[in-house]
Protein backbone atom coordinates (compact mmCIF):
# COMPACT_ATOMS: atom_id res chain seq x y z
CA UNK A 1 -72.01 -6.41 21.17
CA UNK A 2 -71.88 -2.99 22.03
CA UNK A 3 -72.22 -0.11 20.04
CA UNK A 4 -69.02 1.15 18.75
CA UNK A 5 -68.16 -2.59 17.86
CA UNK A 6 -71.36 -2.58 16.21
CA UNK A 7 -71.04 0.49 14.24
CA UNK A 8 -67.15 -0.77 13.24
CA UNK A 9 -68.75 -4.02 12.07
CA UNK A 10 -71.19 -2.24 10.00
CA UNK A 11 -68.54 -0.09 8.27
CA UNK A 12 -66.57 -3.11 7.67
CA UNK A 13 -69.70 -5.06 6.07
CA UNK A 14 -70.73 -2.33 3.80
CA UNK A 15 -66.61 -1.66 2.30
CA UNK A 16 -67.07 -5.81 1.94
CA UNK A 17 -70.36 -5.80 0.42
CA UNK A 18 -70.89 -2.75 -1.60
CA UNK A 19 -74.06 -2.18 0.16
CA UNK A 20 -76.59 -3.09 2.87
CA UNK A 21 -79.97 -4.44 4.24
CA UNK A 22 -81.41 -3.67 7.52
CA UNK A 23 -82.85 -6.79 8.01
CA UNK A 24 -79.32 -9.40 6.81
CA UNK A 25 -77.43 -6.62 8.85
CA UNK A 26 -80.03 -7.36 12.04
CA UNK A 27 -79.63 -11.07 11.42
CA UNK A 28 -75.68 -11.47 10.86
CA UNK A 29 -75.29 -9.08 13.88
CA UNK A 30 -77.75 -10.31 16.50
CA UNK A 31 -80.32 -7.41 17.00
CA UNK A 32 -82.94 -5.86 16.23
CA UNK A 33 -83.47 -4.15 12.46
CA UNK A 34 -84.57 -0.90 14.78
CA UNK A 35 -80.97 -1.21 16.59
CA UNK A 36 -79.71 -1.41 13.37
CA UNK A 37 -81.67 1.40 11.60
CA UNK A 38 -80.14 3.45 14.42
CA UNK A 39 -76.89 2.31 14.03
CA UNK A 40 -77.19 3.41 10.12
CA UNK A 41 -78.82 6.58 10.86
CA UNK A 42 -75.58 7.67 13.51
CA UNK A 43 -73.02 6.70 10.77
CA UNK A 44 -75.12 8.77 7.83
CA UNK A 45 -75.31 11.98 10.09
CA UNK A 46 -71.68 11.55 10.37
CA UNK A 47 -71.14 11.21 6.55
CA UNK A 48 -70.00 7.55 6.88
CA UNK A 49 -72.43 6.17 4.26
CA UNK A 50 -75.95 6.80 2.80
CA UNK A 51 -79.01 5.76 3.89
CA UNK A 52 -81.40 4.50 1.16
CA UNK A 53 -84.87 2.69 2.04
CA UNK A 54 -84.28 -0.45 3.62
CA UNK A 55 -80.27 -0.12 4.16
CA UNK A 56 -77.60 1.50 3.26
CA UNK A 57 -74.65 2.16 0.45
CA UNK A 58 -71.31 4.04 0.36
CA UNK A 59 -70.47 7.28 0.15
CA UNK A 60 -66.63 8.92 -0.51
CA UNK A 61 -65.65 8.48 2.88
CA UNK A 62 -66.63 5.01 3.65
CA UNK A 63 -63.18 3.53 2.22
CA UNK A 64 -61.18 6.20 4.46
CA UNK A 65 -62.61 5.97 7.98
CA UNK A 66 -61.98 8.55 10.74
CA UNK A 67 -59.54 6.77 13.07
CA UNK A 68 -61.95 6.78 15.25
CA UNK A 69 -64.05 4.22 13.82
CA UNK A 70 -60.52 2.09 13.05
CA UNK A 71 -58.93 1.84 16.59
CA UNK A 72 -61.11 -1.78 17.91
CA UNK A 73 -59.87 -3.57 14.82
CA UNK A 74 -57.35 -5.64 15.52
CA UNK A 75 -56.68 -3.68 18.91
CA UNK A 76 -55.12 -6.62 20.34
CA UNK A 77 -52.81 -7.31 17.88
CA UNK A 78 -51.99 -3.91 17.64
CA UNK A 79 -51.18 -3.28 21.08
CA UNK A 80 -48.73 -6.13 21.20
CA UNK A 81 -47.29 -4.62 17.97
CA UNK A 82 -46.85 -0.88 19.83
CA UNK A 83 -45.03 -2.71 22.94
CA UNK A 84 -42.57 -4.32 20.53
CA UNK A 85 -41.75 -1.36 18.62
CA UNK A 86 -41.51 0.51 21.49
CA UNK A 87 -38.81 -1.65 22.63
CA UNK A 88 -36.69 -0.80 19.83
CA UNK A 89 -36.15 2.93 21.15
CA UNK A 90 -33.38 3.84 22.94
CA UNK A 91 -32.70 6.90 25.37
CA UNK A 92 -32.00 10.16 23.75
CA UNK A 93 -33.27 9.18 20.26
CA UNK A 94 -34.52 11.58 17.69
CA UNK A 95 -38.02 9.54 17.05
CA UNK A 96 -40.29 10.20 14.71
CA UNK A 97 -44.06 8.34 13.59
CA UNK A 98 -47.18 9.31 10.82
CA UNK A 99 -50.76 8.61 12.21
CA UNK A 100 -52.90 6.02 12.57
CA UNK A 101 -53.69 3.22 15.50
CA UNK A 102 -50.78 1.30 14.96
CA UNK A 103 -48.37 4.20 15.47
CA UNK A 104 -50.57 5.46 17.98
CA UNK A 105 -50.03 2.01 20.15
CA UNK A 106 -46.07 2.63 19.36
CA UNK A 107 -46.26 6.33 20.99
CA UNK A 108 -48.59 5.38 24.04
CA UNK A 109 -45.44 2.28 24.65
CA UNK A 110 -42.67 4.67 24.18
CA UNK A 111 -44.68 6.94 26.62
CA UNK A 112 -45.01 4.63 29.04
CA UNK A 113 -41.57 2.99 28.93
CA UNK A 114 -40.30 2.72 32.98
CA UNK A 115 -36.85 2.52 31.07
CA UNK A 116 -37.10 5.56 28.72
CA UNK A 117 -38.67 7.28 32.07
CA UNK A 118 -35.56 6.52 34.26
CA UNK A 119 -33.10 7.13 31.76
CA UNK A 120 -32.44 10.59 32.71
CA UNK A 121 -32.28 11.19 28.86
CA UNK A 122 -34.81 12.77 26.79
CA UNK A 123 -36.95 11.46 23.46
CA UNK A 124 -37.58 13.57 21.04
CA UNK A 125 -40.86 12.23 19.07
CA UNK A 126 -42.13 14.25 16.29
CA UNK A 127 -45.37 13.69 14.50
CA UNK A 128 -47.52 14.79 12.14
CA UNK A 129 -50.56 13.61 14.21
CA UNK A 130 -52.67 15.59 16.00
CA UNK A 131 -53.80 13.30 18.62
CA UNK A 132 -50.39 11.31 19.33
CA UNK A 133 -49.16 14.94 19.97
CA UNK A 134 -51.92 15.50 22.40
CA UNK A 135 -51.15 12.12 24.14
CA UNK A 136 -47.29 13.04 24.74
CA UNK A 137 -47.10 16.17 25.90
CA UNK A 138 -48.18 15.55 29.18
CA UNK A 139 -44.88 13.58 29.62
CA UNK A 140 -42.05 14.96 31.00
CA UNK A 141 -39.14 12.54 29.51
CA UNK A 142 -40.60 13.32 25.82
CA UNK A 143 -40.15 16.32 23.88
CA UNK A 144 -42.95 16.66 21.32
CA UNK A 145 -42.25 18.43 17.63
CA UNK A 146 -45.16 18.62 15.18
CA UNK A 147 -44.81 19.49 11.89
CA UNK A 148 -47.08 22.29 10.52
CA UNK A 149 -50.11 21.61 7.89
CA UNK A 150 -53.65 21.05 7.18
CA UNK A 151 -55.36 18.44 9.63
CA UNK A 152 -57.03 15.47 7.46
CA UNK A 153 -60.28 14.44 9.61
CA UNK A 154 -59.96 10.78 8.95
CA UNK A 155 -56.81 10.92 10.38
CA UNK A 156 -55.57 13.85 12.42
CA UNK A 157 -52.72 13.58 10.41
CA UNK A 158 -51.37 17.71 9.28
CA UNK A 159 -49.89 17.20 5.47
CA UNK A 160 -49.18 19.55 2.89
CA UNK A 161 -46.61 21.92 1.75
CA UNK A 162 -46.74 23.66 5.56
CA UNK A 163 -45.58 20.38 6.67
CA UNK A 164 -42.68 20.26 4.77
CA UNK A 165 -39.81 22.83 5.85
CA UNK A 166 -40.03 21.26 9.75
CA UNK A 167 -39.16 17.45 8.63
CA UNK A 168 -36.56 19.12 6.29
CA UNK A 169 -34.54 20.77 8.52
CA UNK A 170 -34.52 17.39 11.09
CA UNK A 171 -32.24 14.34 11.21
CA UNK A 172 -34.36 11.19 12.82
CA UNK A 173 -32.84 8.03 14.38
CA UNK A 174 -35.98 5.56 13.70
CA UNK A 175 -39.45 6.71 12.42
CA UNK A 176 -42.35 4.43 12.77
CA UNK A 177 -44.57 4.57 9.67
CA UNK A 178 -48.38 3.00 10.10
CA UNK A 179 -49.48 1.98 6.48
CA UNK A 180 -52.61 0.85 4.60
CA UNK A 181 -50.26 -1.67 2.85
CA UNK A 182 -47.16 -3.40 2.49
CA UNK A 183 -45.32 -5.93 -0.04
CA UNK A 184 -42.12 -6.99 -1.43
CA UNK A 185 -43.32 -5.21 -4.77
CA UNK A 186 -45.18 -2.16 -3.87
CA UNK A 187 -43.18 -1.09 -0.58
CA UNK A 188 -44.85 0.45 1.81
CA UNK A 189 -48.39 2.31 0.56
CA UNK A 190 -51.01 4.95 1.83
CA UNK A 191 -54.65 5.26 0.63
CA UNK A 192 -54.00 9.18 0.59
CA UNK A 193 -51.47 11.03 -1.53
CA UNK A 194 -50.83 14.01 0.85
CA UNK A 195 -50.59 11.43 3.41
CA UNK A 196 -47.65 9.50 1.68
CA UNK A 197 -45.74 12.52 0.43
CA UNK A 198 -45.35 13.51 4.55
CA UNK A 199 -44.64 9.71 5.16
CA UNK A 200 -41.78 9.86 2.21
CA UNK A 201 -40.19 12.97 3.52
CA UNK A 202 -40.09 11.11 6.88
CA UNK A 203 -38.29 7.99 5.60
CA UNK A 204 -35.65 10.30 3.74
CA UNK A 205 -34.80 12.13 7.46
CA UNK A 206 -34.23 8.76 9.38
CA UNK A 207 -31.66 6.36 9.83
CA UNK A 208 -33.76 3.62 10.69
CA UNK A 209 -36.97 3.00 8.97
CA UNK A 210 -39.84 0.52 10.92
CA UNK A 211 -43.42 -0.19 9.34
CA UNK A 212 -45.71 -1.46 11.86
CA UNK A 213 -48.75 -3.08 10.79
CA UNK A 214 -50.99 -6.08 11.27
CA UNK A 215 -51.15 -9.08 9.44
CA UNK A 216 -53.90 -7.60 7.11
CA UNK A 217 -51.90 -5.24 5.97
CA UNK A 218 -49.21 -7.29 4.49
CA UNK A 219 -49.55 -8.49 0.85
CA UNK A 220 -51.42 -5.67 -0.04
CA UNK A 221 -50.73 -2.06 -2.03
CA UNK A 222 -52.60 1.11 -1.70
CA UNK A 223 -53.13 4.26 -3.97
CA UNK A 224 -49.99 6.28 -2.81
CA UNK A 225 -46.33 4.74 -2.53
CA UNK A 226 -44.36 6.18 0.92
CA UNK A 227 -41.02 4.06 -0.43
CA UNK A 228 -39.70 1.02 -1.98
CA UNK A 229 -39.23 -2.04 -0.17
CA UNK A 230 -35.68 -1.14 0.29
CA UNK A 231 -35.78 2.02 2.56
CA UNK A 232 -37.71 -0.47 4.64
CA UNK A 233 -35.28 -2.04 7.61
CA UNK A 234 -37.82 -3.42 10.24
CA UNK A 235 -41.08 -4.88 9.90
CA UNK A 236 -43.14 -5.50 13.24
CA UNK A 237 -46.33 -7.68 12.42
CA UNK A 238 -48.77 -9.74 14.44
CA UNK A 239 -48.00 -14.03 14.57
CA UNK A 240 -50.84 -14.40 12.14
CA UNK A 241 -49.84 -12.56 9.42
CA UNK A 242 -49.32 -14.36 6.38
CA UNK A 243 -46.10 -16.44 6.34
CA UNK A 244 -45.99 -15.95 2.15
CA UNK A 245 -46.04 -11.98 2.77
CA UNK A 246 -43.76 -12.31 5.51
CA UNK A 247 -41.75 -14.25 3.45
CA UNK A 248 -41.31 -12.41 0.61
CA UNK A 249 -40.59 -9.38 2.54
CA UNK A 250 -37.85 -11.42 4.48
CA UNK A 251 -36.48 -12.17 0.88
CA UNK A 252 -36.17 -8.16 0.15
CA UNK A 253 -33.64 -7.92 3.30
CA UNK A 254 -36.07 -6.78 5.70
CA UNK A 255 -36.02 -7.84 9.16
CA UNK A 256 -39.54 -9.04 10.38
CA UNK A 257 -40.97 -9.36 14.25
CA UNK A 258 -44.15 -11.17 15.11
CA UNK A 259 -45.45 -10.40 18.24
């Protein structure tokens, strides 16, 4: 296992656990408990936890990851997710997508289309994300908007009231919303207010609304809601998410893809 995997599995075990031992930690994941005092040590000097003798508990920002530490889970998944949403653009469309690694899969697709490339007709894609922004403007058949606002670290994502007067004054064919949950009761939910209120504003510009998000996403709410179930016209979600989620989103009148 290599670093970053382990340092991703170590995040993941502490949010599970609530806290953790050097020596379990060296014993579930294979190495040594120096490896893993390392590995502890790296994440603490980044604020990702606290170390305490022997292990290791939580700190604010263990529950809201930088995206770095996010993109290997369920990178498959997600990638297959991205090429399918991808597939849903069509030349000349006014795109638009939040941040995360879901939405970031979507972009690098819809960058890398050989049909939106041939076309002859340009995509607009605006974001609030920092580093999908990066990723797109070095393509010629893509013009990139970004809204203004403050940059979150977890998430690159710019939100606040600086945000607000760019989306505003746009009308959006599809946006692509990544979320940190979705049901047939909650709608589609974000772990970060600021987050969601840029995510709603989206939603209320665009014709077409798609959530993309992995199977363990679905049947789940978070803190802040973007929009009802309702606004919410295409779901694109892995084969193994759960079939009573998908189900009960189907039931709401939104159309679901497993890829």
């Amino acid at each position: 296992m290599s670093k970053y995997s382990r340092l991703n599995r170590l995040l993941d075990l502490l949010a599970e656990r609530g806290a953790l031992d050097v020596d379990d930690a060296a014993r579930e994941l294979d190495v040594s408990p120096a490896t893993i005092r390392r590995d502890l040590d790296t994440l603490a000097s980044q604020q990702l936890l606290t170390r305490t003798h022997g292990g290791a508990v939580p700190n604010a920002t263990a529950y809201d990851l930088p995206l770095r530490y996010k993109s290997a889970k369920h990178a498959p998944e997600k990638q297959r997710i991205g090429k399918a949403a991808a597939e849903l653009v069509t030349p000349g469309a006014i795109v638009a997508s939040n941040g995360g690694t879901t939405t970031t899969e979507v972009a690098r697709h819809i960058a890398t289309s050989s049909a939106l490339q041939t076309s002859g007709s340009h995509v607009t894609f605006v974001t609030n994300a920092l580093n999908i922004a990066n990723e797109l403007t070095v393509r010629p058949h893509l013009k990139v908007v970004v809204t203004g606002g403050v940059a979150r670290t977890q998430s690159y994502e710019l939100i606040g009231p600086l945000a607000t007067p760019i989306l505003e004054r746009l009308s959006l064919d599809v946006v692509f919303l990544g979320v940190n949950g979705i049901d047939a009761e909650s709608g589609a939910c974000a772990h970060h207010e600021g987050e969601a209120s840029i995510n709603t504003l989206m939603v209320a510009r665009a014709k077409q609304v798609v959530v993309v998000a992995d199977g363990s996403k679905l049947g789940h709410s978070a803190f802040a809601r973007i929009c009802p179930i309702d606004d919410v016209d295409v779901l694109v979600t892995d084969a193994n998410a759960p079939s009573d989620a998908v189900s009960r989103i189907e039931q709401a009148g939104v159309r679901v893809i497993k890829v």
